[in-house]
N, C-alpha and C. Protein backbone atom coordinates (compact mmCIF):
# COMPACT_ATOMS: atom_id res chain seq x y z
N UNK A 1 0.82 -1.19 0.00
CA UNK A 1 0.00 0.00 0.00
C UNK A 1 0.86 1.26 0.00
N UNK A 2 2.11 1.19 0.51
CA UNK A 2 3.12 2.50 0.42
C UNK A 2 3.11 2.97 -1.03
N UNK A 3 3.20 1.98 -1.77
CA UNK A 3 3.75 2.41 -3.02
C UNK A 3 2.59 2.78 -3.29
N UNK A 4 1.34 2.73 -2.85
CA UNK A 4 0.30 3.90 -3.94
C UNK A 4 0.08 5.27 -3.39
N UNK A 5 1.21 5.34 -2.00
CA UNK A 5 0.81 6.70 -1.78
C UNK A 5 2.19 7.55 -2.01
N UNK A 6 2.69 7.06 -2.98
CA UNK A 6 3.93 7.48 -3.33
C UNK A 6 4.04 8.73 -3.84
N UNK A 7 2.98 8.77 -5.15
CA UNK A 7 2.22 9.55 -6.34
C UNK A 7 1.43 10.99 -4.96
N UNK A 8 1.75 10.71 -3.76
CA UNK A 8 0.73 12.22 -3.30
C UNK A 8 1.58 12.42 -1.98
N UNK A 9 2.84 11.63 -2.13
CA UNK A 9 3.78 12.04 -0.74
C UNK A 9 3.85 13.18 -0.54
N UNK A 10 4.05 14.51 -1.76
CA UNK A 10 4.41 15.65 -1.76
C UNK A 10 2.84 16.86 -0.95
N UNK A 11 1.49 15.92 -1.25
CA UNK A 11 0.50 16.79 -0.72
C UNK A 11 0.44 16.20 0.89
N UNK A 12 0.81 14.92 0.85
CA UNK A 12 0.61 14.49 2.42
C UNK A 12 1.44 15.38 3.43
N UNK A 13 2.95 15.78 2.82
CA UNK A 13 4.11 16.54 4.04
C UNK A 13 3.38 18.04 3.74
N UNK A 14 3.11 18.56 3.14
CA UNK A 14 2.94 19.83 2.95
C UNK A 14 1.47 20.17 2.98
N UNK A 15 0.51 19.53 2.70
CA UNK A 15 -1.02 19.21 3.64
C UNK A 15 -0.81 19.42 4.84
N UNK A 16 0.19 18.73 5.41
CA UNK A 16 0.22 18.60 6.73
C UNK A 16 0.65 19.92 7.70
N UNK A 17 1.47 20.41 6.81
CA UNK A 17 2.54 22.37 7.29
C UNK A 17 1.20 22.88 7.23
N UNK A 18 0.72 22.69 6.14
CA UNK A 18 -0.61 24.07 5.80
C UNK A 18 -1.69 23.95 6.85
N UNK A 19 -1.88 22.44 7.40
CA UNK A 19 -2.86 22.24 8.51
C UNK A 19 -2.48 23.32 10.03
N UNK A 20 -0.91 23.40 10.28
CA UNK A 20 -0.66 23.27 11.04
C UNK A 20 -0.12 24.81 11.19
N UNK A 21 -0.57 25.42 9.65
CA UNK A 21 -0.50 27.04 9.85
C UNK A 21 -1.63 27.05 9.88
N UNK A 22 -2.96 26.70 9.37
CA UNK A 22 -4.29 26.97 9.37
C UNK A 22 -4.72 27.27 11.00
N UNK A 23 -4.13 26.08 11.79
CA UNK A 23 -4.76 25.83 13.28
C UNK A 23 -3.74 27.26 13.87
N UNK A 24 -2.75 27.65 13.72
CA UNK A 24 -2.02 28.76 14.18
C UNK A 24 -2.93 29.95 13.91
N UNK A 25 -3.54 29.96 12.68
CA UNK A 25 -4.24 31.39 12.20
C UNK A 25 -5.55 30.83 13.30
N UNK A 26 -5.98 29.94 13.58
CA UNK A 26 -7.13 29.79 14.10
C UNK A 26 -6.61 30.46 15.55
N UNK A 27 -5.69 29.75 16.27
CA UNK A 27 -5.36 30.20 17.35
C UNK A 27 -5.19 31.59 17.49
N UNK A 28 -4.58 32.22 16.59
CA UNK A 28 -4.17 33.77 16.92
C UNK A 28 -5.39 34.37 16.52
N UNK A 29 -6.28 33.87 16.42
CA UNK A 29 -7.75 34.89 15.53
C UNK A 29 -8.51 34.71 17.06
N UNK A 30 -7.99 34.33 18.10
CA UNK A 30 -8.53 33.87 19.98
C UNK A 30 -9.97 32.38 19.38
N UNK A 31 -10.12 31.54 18.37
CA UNK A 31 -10.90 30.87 18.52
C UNK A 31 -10.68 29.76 19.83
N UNK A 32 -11.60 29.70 20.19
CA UNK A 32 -12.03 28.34 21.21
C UNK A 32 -11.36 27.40 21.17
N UNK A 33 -10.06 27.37 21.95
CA UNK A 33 -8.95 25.85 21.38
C UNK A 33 -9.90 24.69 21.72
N UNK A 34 -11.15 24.43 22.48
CA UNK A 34 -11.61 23.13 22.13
C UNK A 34 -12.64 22.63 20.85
N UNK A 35 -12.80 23.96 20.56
CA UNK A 35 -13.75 23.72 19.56
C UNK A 35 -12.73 23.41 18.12
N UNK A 36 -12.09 24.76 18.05
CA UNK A 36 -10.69 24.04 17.13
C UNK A 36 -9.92 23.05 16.86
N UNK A 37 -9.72 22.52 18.22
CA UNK A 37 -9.36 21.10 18.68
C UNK A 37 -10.39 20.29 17.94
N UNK A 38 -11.44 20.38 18.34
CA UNK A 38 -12.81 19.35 17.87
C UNK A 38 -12.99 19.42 16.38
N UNK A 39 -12.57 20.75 16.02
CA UNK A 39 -12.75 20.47 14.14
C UNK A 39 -11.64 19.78 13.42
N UNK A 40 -10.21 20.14 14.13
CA UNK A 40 -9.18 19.83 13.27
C UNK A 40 -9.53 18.21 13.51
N UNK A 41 -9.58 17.34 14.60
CA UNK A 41 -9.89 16.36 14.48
C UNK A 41 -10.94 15.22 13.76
N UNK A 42 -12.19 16.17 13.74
CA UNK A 42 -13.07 15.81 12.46
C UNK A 42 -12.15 15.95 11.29
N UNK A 43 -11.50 16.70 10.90
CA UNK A 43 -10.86 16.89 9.77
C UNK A 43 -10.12 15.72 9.49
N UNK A 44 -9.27 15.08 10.65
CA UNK A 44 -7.79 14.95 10.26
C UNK A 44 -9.08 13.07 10.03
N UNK A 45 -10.17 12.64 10.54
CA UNK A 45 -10.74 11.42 10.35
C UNK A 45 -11.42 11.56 9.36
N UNK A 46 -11.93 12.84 8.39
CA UNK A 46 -12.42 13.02 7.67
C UNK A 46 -10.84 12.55 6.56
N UNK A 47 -10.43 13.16 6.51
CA UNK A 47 -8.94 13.07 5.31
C UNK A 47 -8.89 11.09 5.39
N UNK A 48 -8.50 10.79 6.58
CA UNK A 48 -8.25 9.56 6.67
C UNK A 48 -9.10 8.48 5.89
N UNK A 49 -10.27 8.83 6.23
CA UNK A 49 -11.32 7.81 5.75
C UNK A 49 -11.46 7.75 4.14
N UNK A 50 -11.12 9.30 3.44
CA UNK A 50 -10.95 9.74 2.18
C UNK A 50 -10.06 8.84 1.58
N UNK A 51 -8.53 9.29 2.28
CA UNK A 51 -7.22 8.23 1.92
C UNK A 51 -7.38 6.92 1.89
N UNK A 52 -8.06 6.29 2.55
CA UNK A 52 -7.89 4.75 2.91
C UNK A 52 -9.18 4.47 2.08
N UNK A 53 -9.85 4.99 1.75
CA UNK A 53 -11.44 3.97 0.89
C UNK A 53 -10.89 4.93 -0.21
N UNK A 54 -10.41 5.77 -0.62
CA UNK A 54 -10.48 6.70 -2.20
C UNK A 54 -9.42 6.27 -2.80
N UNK A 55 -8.14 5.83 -2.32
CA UNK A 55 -6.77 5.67 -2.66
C UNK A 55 -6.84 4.71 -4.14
N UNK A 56 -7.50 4.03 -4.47
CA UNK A 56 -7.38 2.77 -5.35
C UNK A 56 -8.14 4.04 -6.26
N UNK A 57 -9.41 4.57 -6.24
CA UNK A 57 -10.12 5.56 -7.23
C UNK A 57 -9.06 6.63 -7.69
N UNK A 58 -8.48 7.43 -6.87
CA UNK A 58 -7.62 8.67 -7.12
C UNK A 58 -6.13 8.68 -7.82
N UNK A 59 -5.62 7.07 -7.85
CA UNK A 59 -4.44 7.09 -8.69
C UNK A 59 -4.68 7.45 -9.84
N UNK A 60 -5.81 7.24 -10.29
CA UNK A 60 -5.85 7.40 -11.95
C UNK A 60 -5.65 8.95 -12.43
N UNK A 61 -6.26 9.71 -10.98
CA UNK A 61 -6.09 11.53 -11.73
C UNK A 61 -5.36 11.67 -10.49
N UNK A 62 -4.15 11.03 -10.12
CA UNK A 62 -3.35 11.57 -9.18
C UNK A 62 -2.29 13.07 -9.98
N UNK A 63 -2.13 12.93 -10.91
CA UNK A 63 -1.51 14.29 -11.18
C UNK A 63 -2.27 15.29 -11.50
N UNK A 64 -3.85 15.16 -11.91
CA UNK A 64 -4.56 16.30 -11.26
C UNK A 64 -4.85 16.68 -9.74
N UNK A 65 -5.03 15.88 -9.01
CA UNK A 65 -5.10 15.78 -7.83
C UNK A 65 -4.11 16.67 -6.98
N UNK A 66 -2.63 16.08 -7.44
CA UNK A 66 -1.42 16.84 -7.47
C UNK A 66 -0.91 18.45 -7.52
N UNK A 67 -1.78 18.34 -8.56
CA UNK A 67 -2.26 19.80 -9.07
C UNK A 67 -2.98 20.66 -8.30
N UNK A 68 -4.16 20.36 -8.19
CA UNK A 68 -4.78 21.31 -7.46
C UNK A 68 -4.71 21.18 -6.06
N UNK A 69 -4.10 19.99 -5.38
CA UNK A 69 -3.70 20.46 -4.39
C UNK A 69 -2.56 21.20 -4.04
N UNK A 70 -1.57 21.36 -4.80
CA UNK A 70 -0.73 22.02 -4.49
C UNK A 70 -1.07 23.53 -4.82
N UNK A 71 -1.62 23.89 -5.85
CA UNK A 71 -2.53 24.77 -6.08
C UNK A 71 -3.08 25.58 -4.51
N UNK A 72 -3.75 24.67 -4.13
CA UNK A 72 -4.58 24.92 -2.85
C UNK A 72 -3.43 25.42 -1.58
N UNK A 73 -2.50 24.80 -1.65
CA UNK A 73 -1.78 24.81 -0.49
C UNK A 73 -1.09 26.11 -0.90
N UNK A 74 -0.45 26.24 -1.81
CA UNK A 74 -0.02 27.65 -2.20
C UNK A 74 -0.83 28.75 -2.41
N UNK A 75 -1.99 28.57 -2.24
CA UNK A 75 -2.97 29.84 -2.44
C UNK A 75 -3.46 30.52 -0.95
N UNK A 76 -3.18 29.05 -0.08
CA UNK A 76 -3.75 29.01 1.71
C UNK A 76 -2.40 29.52 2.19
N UNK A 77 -0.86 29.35 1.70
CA UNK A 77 0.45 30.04 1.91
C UNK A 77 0.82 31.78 2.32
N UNK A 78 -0.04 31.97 0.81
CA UNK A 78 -0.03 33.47 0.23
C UNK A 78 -0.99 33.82 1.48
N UNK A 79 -1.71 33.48 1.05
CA UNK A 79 -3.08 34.44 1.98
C UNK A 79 -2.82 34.30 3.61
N UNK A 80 -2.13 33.57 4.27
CA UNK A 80 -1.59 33.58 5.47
C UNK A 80 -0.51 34.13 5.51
N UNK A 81 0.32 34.35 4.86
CA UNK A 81 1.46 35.55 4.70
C UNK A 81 0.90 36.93 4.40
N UNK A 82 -0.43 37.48 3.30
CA UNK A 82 -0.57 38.47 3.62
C UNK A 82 -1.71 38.81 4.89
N UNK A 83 -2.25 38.08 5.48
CA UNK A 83 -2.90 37.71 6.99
C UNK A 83 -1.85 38.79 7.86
N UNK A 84 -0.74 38.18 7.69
CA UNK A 84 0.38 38.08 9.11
C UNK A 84 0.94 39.61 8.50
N UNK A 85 0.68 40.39 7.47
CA UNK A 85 1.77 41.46 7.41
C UNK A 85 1.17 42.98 8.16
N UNK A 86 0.28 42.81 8.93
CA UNK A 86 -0.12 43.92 9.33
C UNK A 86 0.47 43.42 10.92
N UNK A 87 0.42 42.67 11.09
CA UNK A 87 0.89 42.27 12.57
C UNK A 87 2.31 42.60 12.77
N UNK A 88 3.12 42.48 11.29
CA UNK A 88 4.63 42.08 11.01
C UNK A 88 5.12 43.68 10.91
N UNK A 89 3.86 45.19 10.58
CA UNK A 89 4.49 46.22 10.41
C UNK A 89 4.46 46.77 12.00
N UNK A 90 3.49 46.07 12.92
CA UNK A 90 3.47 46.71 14.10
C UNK A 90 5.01 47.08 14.59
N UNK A 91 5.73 45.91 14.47
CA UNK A 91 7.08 46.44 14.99
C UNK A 91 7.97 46.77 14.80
N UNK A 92 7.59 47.59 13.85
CA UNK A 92 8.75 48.66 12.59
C UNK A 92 8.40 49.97 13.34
């Protein structure tokens, strides 16, 4: 089974950064760390259940897949970098 998640190693490590700036923007925006807590975890069994029953369907458009997720992750990058630049002139 490794070898079919070979083809999306690159969205699994970097899925994973973008999760883990998403929950940071959540935190610094003062949301409810249990409720945050409670979504990222729906999330992270939501992804799972996706990966493990979709994996045999999604090789076939794994380089679209590829695509727009990386797409996605670089678009959620930008927009959390320009998020953070008003915070970043406070201490100029």
């Amino acid at each position: 089974m490794a070898n079919e998640f070979k083809q999306f190693m690159g969205l699994l490590i970097f899925g994973n950064i973008e999760n883990l700036i998403l929950s940071a923007q959540g935190a610094t925006a003062h949301v409810d760390p249990f409720i945050l807590g409670g979504l990222s975890l729906i999330c992270v069994v939501c992804w799972l259940l996706i990966g493990t029953f979709g994996t045999k369907f999604a090789i076939k458009y794994a380089r679209h897949i590829n695509f727009i997720g990386g797409l996605a992750i670089f678009i959620l990058g930008i927009q959390s970098m320009i998020g953070s630049i008003p915070g970043m002139l406070k201490f100029f």
